[in-house]
PDB file of N, CA and C in Angstrom:
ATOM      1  N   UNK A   1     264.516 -16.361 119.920  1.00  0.00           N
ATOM      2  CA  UNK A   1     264.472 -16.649 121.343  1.00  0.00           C
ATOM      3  C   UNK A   1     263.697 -15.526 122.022  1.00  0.00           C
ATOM      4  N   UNK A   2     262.826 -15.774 122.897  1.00  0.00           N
ATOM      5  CA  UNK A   2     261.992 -14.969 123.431  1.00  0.00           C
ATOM      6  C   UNK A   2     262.616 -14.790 124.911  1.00  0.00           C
ATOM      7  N   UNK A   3     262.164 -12.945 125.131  1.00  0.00           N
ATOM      8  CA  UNK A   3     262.774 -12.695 126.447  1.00  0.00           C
ATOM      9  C   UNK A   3     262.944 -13.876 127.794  1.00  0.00           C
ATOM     10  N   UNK A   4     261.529 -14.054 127.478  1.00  0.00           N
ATOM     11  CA  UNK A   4     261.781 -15.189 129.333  1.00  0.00           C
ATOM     12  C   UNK A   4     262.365 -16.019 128.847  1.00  0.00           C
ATOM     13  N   UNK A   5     263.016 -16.887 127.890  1.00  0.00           N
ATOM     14  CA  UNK A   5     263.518 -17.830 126.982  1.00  0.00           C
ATOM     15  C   UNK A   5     265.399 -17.496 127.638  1.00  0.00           C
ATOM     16  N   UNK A   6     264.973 -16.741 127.482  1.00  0.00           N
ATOM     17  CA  UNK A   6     266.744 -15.707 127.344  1.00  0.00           C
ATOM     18  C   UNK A   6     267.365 -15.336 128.434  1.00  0.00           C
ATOM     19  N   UNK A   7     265.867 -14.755 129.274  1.00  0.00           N
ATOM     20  CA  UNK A   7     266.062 -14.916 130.749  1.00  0.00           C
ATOM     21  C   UNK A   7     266.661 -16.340 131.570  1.00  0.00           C
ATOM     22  N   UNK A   8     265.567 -16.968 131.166  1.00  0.00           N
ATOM     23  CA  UNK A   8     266.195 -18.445 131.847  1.00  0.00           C
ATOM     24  C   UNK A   8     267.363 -19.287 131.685  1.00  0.00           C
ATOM     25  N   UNK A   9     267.487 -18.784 130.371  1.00  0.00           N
ATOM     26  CA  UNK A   9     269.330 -19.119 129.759  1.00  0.00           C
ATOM     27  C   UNK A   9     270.357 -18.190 130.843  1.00  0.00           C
ATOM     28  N   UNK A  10     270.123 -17.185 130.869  1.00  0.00           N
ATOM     29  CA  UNK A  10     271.317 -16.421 131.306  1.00  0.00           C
ATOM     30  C   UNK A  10     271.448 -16.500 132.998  1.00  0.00           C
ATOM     31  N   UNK A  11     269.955 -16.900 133.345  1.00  0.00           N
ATOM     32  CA  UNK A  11     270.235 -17.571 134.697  1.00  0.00           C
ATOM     33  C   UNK A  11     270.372 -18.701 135.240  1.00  0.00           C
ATOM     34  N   UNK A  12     270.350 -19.642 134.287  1.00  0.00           N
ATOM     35  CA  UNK A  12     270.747 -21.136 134.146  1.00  0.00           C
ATOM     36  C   UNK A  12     272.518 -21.148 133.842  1.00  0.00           C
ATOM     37  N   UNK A  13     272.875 -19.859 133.369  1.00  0.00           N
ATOM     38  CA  UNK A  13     274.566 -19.893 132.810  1.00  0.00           C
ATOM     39  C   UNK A  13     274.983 -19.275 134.265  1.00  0.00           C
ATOM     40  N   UNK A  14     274.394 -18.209 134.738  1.00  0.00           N
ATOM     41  CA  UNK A  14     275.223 -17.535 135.759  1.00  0.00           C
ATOM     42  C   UNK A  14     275.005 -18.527 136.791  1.00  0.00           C
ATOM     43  N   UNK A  15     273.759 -19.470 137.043  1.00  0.00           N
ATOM     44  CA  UNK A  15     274.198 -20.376 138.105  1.00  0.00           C
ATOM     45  C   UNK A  15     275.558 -21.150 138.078  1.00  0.00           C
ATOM     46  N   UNK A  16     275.397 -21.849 136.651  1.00  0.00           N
ATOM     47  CA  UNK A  16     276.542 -22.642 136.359  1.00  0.00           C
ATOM     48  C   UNK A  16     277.866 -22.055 136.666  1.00  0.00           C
ATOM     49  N   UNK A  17     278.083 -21.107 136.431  1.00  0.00           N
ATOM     50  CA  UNK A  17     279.296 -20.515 136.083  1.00  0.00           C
ATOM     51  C   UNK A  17     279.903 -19.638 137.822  1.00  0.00           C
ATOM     52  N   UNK A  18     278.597 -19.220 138.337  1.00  0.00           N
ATOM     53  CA  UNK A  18     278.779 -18.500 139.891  1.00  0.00           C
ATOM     54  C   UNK A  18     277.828 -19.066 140.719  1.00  0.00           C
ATOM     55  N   UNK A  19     277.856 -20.299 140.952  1.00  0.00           N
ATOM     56  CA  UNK A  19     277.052 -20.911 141.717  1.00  0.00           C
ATOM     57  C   UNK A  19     276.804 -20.512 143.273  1.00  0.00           C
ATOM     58  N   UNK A  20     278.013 -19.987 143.204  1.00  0.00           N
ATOM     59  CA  UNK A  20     277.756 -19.444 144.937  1.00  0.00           C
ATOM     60  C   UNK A  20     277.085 -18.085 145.393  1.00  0.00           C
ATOM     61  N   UNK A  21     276.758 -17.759 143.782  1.00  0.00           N
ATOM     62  CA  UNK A  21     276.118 -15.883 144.324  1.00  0.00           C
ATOM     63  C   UNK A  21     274.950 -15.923 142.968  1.00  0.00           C
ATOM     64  N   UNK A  22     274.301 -14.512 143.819  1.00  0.00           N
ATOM     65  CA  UNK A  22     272.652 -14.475 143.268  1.00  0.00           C
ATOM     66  C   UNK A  22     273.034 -13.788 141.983  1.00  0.00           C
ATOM     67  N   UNK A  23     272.076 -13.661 140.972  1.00  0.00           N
ATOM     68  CA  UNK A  23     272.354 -12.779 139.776  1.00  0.00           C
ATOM     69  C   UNK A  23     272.860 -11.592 139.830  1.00  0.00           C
ATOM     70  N   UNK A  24     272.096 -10.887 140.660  1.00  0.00           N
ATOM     71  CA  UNK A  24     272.886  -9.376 141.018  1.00  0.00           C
ATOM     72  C   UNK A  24     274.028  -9.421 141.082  1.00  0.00           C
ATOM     73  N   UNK A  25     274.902 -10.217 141.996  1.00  0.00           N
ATOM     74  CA  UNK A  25     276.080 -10.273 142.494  1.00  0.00           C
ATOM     75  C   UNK A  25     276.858 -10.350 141.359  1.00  0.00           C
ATOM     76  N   UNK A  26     276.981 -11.618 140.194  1.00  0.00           N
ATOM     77  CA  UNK A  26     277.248 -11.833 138.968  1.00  0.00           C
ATOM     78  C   UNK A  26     277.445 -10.984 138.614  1.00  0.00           C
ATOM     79  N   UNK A  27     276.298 -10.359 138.139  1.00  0.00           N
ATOM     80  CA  UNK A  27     276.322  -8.887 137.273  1.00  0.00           C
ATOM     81  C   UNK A  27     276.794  -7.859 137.525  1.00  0.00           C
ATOM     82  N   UNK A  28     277.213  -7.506 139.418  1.00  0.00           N
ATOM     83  CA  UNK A  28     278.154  -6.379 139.455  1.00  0.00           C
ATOM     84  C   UNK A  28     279.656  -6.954 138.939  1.00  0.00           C
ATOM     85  N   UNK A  29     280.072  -8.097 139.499  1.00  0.00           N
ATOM     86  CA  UNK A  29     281.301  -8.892 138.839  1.00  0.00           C
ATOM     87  C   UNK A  29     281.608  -8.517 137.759  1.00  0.00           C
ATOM     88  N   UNK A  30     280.387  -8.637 136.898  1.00  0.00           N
ATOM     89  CA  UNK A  30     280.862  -8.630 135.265  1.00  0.00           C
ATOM     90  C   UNK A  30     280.930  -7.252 135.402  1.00  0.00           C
ATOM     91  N   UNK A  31     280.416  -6.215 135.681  1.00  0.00           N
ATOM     92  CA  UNK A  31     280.298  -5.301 135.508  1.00  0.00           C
ATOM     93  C   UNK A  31     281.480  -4.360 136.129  1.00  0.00           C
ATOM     94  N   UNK A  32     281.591  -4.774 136.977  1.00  0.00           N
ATOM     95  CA  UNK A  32     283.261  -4.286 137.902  1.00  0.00           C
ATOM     96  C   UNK A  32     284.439  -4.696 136.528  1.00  0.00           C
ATOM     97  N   UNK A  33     284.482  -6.033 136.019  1.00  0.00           N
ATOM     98  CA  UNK A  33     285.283  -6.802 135.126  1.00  0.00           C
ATOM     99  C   UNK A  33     285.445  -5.698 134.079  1.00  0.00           C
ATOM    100  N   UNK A  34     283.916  -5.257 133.317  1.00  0.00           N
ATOM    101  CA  UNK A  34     284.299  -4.648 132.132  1.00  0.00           C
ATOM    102  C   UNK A  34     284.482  -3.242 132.691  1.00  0.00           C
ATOM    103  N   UNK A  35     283.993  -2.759 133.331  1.00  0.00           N
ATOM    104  CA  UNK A  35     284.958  -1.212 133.628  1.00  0.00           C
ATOM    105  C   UNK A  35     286.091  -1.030 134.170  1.00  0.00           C
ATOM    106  N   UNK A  36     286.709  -2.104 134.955  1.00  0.00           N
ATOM    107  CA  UNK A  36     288.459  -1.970 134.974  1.00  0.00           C
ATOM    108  C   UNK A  36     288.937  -2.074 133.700  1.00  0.00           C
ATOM    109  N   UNK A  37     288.233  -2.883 132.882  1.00  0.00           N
ATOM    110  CA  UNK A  37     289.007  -2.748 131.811  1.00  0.00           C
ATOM    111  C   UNK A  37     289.146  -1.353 130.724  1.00  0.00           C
ATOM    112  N   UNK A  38     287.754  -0.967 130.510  1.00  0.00           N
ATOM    113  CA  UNK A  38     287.842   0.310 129.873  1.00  0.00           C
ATOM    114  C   UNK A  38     288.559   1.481 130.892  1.00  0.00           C
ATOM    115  N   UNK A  39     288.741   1.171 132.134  1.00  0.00           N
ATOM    116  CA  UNK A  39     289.846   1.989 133.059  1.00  0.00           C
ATOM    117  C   UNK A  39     290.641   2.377 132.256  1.00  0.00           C
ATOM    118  N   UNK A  40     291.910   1.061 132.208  1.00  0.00           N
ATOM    119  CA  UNK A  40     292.713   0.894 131.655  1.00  0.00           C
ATOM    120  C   UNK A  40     293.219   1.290 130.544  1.00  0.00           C
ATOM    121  N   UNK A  41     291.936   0.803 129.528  1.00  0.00           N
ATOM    122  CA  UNK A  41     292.095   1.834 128.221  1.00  0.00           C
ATOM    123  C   UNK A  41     292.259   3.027 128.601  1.00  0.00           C
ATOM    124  N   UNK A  42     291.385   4.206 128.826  1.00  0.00           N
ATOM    125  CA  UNK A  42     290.875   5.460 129.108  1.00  0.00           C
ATOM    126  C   UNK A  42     292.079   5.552 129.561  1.00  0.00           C
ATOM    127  N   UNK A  43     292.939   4.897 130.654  1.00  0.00           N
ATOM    128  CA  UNK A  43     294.076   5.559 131.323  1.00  0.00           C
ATOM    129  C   UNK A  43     295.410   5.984 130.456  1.00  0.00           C
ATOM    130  N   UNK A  44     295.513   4.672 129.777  1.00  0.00           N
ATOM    131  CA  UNK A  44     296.682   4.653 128.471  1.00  0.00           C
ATOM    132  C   UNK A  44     296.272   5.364 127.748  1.00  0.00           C
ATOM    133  N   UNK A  45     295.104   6.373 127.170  1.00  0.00           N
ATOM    134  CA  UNK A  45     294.936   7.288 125.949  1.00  0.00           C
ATOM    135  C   UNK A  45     295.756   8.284 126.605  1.00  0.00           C
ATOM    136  N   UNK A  46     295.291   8.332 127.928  1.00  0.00           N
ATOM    137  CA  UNK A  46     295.643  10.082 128.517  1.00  0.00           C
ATOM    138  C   UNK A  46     296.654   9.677 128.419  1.00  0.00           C
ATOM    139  N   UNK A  47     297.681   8.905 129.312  1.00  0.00           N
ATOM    140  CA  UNK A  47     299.166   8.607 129.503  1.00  0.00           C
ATOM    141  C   UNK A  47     300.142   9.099 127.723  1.00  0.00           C
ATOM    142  N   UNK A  48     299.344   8.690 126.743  1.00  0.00           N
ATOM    143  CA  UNK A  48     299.968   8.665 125.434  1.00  0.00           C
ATOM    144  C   UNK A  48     299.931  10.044 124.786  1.00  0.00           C
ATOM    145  N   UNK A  49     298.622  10.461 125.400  1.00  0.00           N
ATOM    146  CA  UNK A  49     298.627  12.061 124.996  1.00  0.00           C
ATOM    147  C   UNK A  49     299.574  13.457 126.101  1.00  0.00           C
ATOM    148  N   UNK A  50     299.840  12.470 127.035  1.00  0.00           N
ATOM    149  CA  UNK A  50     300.380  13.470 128.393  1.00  0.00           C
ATOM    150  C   UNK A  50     302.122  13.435 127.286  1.00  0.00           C
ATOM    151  N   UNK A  51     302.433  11.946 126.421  1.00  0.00           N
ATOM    152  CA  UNK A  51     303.872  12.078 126.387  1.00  0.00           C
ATOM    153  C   UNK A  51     303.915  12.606 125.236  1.00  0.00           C
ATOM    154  N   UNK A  52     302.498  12.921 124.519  1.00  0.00           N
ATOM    155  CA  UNK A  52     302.820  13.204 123.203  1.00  0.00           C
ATOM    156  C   UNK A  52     302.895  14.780 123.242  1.00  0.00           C
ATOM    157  N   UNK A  53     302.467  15.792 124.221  1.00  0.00           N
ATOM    158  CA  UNK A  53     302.152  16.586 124.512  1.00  0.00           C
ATOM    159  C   UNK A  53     303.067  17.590 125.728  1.00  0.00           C
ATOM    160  N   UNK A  54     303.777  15.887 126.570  1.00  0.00           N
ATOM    161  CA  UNK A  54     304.714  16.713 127.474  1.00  0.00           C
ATOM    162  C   UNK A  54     303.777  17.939 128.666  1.00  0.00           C
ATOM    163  N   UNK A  55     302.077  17.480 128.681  1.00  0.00           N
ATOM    164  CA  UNK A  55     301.509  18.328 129.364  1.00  0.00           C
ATOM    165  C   UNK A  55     300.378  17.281 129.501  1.00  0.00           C
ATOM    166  N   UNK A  56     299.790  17.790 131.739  1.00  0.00           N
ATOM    167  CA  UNK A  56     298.591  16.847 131.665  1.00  0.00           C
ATOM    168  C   UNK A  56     297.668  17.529 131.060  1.00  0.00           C
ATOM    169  N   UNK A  57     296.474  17.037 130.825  1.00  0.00           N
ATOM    170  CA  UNK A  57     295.243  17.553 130.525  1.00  0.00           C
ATOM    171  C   UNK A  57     294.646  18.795 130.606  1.00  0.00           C
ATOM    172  N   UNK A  58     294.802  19.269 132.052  1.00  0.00           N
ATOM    173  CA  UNK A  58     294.089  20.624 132.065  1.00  0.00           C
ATOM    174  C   UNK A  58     295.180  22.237 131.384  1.00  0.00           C
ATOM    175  N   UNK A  59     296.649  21.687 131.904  1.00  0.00           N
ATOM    176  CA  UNK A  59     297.935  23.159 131.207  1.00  0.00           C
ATOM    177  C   UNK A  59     297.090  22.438 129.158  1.00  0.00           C
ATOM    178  N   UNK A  60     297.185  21.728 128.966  1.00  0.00           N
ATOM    179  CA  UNK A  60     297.097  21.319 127.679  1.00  0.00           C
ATOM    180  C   UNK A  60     295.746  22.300 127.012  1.00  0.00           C
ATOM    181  N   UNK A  61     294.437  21.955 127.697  1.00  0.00           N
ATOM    182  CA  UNK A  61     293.220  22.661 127.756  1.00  0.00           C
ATOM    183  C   UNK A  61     293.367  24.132 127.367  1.00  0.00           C
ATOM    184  N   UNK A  62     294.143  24.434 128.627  1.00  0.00           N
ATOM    185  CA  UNK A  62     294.554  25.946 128.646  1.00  0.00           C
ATOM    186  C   UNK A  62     295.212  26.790 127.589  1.00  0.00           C
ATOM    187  N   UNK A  63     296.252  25.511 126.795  1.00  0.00           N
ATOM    188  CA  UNK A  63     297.062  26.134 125.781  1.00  0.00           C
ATOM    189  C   UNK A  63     295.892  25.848 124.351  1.00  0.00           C
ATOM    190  N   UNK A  64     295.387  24.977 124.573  1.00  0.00           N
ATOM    191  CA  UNK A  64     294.581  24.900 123.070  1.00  0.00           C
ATOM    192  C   UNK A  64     293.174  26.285 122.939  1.00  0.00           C
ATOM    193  N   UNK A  65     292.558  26.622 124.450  1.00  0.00           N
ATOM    194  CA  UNK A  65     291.454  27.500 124.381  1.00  0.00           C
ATOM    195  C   UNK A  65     292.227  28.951 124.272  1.00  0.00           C
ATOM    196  N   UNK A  66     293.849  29.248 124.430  1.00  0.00           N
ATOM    197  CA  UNK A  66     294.779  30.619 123.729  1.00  0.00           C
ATOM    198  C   UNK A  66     294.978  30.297 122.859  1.00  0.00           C
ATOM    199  N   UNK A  67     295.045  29.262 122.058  1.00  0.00           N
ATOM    200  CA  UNK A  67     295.382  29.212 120.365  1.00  0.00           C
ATOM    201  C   UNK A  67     294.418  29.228 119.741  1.00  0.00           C
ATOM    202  N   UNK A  68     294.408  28.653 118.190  1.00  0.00           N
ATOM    203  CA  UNK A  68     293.628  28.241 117.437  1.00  0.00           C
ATOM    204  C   UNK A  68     294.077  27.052 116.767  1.00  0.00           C
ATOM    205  N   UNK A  69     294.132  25.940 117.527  1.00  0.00           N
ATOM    206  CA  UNK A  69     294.570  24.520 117.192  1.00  0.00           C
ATOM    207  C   UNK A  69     294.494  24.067 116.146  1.00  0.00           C
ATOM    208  N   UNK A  70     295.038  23.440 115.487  1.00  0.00           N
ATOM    209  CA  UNK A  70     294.687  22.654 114.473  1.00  0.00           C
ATOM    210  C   UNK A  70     294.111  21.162 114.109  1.00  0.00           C
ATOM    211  N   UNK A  71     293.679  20.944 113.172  1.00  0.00           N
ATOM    212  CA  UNK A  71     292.657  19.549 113.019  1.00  0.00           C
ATOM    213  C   UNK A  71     293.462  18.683 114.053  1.00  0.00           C
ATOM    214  N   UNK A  72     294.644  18.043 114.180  1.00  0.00           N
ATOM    215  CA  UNK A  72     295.111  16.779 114.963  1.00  0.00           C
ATOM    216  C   UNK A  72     295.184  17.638 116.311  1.00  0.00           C
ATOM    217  N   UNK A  73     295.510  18.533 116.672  1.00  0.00           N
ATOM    218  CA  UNK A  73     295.479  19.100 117.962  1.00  0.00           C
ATOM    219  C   UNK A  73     293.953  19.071 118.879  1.00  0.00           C
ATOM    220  N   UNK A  74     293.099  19.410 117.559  1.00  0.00           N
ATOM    221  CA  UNK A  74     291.641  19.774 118.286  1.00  0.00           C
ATOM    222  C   UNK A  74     290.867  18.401 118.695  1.00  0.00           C
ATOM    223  N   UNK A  75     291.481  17.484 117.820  1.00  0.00           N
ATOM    224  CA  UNK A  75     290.934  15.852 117.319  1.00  0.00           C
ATOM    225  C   UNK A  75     291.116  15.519 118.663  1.00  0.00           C
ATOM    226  N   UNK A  76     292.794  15.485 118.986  1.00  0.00           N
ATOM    227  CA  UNK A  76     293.149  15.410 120.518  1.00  0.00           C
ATOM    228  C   UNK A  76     292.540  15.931 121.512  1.00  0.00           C
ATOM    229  N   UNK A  77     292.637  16.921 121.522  1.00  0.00           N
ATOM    230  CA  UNK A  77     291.399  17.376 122.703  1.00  0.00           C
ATOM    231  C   UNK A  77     290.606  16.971 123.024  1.00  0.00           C
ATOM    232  N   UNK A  78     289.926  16.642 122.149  1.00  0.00           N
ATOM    233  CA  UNK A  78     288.191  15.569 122.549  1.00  0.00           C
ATOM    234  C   UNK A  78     288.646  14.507 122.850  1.00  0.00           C
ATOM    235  N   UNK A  79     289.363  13.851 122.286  1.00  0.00           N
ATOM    236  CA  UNK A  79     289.807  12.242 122.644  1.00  0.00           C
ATOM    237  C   UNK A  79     290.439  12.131 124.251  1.00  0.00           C
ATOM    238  N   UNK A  80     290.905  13.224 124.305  1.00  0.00           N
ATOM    239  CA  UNK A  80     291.438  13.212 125.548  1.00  0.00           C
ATOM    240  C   UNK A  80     290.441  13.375 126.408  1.00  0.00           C
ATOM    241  N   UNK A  81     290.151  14.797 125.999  1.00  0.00           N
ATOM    242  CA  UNK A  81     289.077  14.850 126.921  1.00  0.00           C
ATOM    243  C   UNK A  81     288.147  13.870 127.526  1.00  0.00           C
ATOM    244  N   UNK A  82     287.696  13.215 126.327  1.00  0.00           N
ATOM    245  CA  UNK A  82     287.082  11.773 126.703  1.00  0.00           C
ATOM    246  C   UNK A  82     287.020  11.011 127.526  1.00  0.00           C
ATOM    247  N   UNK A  83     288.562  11.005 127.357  1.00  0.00           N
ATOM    248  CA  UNK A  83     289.473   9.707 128.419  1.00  0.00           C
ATOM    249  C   UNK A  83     289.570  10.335 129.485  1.00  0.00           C
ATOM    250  N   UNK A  84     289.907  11.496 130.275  1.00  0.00           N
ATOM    251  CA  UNK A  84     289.661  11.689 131.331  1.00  0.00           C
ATOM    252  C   UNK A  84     288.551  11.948 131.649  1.00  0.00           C
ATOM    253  N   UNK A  85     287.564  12.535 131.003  1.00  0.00           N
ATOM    254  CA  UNK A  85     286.190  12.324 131.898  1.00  0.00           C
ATOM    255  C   UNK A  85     285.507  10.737 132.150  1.00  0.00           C
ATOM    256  N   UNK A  86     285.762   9.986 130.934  1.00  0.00           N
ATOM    257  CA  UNK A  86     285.610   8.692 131.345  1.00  0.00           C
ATOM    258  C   UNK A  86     286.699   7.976 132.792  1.00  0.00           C
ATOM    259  N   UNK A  87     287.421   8.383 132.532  1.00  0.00           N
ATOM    260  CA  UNK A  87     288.395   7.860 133.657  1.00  0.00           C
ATOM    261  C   UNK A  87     287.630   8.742 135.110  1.00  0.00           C
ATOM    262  N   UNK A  88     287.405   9.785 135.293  1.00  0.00           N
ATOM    263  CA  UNK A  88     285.988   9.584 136.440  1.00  0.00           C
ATOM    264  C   UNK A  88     285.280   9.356 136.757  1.00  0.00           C
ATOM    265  N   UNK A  89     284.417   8.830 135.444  1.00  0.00           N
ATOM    266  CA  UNK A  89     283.563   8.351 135.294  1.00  0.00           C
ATOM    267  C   UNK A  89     283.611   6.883 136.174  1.00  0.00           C
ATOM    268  N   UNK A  90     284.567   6.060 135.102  1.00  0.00           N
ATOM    269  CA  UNK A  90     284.587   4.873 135.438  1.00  0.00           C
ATOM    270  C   UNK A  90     285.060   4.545 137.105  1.00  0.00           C
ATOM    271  N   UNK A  91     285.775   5.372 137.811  1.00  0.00           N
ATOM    272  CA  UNK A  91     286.496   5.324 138.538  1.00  0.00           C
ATOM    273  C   UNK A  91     285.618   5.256 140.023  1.00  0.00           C
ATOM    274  N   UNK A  92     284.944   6.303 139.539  1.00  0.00           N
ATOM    275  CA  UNK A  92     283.454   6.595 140.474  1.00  0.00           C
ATOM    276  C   UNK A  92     282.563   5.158 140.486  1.00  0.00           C
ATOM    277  N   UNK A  93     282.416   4.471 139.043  1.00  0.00           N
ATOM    278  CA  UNK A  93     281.382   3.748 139.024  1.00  0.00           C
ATOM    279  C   UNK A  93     282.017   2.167 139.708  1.00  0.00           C
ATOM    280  N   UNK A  94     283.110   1.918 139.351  1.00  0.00           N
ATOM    281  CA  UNK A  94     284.212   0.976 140.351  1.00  0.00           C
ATOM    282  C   UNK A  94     283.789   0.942 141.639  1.00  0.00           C
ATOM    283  N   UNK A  95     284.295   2.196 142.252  1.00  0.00           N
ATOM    284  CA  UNK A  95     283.797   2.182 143.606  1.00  0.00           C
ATOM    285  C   UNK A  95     282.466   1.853 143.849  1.00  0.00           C
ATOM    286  N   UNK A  96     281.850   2.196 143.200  1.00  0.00           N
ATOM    287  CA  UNK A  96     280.337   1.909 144.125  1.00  0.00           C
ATOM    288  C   UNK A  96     280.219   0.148 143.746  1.00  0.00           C
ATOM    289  N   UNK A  97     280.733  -0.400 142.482  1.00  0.00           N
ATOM    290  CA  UNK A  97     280.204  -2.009 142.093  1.00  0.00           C
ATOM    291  C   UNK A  97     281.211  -2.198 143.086  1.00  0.00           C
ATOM    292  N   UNK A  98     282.301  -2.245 143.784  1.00  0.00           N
ATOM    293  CA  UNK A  98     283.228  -2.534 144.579  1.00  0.00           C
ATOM    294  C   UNK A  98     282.104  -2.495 146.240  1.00  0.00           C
ATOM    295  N   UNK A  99     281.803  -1.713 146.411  1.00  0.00           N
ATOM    296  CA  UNK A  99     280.820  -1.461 147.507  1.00  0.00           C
ATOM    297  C   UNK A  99     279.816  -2.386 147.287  1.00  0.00           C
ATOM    298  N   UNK A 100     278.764  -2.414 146.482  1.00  0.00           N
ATOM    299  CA  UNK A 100     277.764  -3.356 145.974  1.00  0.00           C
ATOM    300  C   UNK A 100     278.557  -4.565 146.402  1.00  0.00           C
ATOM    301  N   UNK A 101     279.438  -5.109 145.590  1.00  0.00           N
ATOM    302  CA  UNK A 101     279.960  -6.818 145.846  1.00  0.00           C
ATOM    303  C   UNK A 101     279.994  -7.264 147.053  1.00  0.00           C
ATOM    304  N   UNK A 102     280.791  -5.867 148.392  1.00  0.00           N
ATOM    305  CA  UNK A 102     281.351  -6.606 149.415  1.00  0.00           C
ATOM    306  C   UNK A 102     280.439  -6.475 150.163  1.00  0.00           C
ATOM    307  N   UNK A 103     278.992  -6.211 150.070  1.00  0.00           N
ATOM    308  CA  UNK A 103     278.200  -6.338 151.242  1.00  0.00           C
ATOM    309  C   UNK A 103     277.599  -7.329 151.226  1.00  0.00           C
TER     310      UNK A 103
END
């Protein structure tokens, strides 16, 4: 299938499917859709590491850069870390497709 081929499919589907709004609009939709969802994820990693840990993110930070952590401790760190920088990430990028939609 060739690009303009693919093109015209996906704007022949988003008519069908959002007939009342232009492609853009669609596409922040979907796009609002899939980053609440990786929200969500990202939110439940931290939440699981806050109980596994009994500490949020940054006292946690603090205690791993005075130690010398070990493999599942350090593993954690990044993963976490992850999840909360994604969780600003995403959180930031919400708002603005949230802004985009309602104008």
């Amino acid at each position: 299938m060739g690009i303009e081929r693919g093109s015209t499919t996906v704007q022949a589907v988003a008519q069908r499917l959002f007939p009342d709004k232009g492609l853009e609009q669609v596409m922040a939709e979907l796009l609002l859709e899939q980053a609440q969802r990786k929200l969500v994820k990202y939110r439940s990693m931290a939440r699981q590491f806050e109980a596994k840990y009994g500490l949020d993110f940054e006292r946690f930070r603090q205690a791993v850069l005075k130690t010398e952590p070990g493999p599942e401790m350090e593993q954690d760190y990044f993963d976490w870390e992850m999840a909360v920088t994604g969780i600003a990430e995403l959180e930031e990028e919400i708002r603005q497709l949230k802004a985009l939609i309602s104008e």
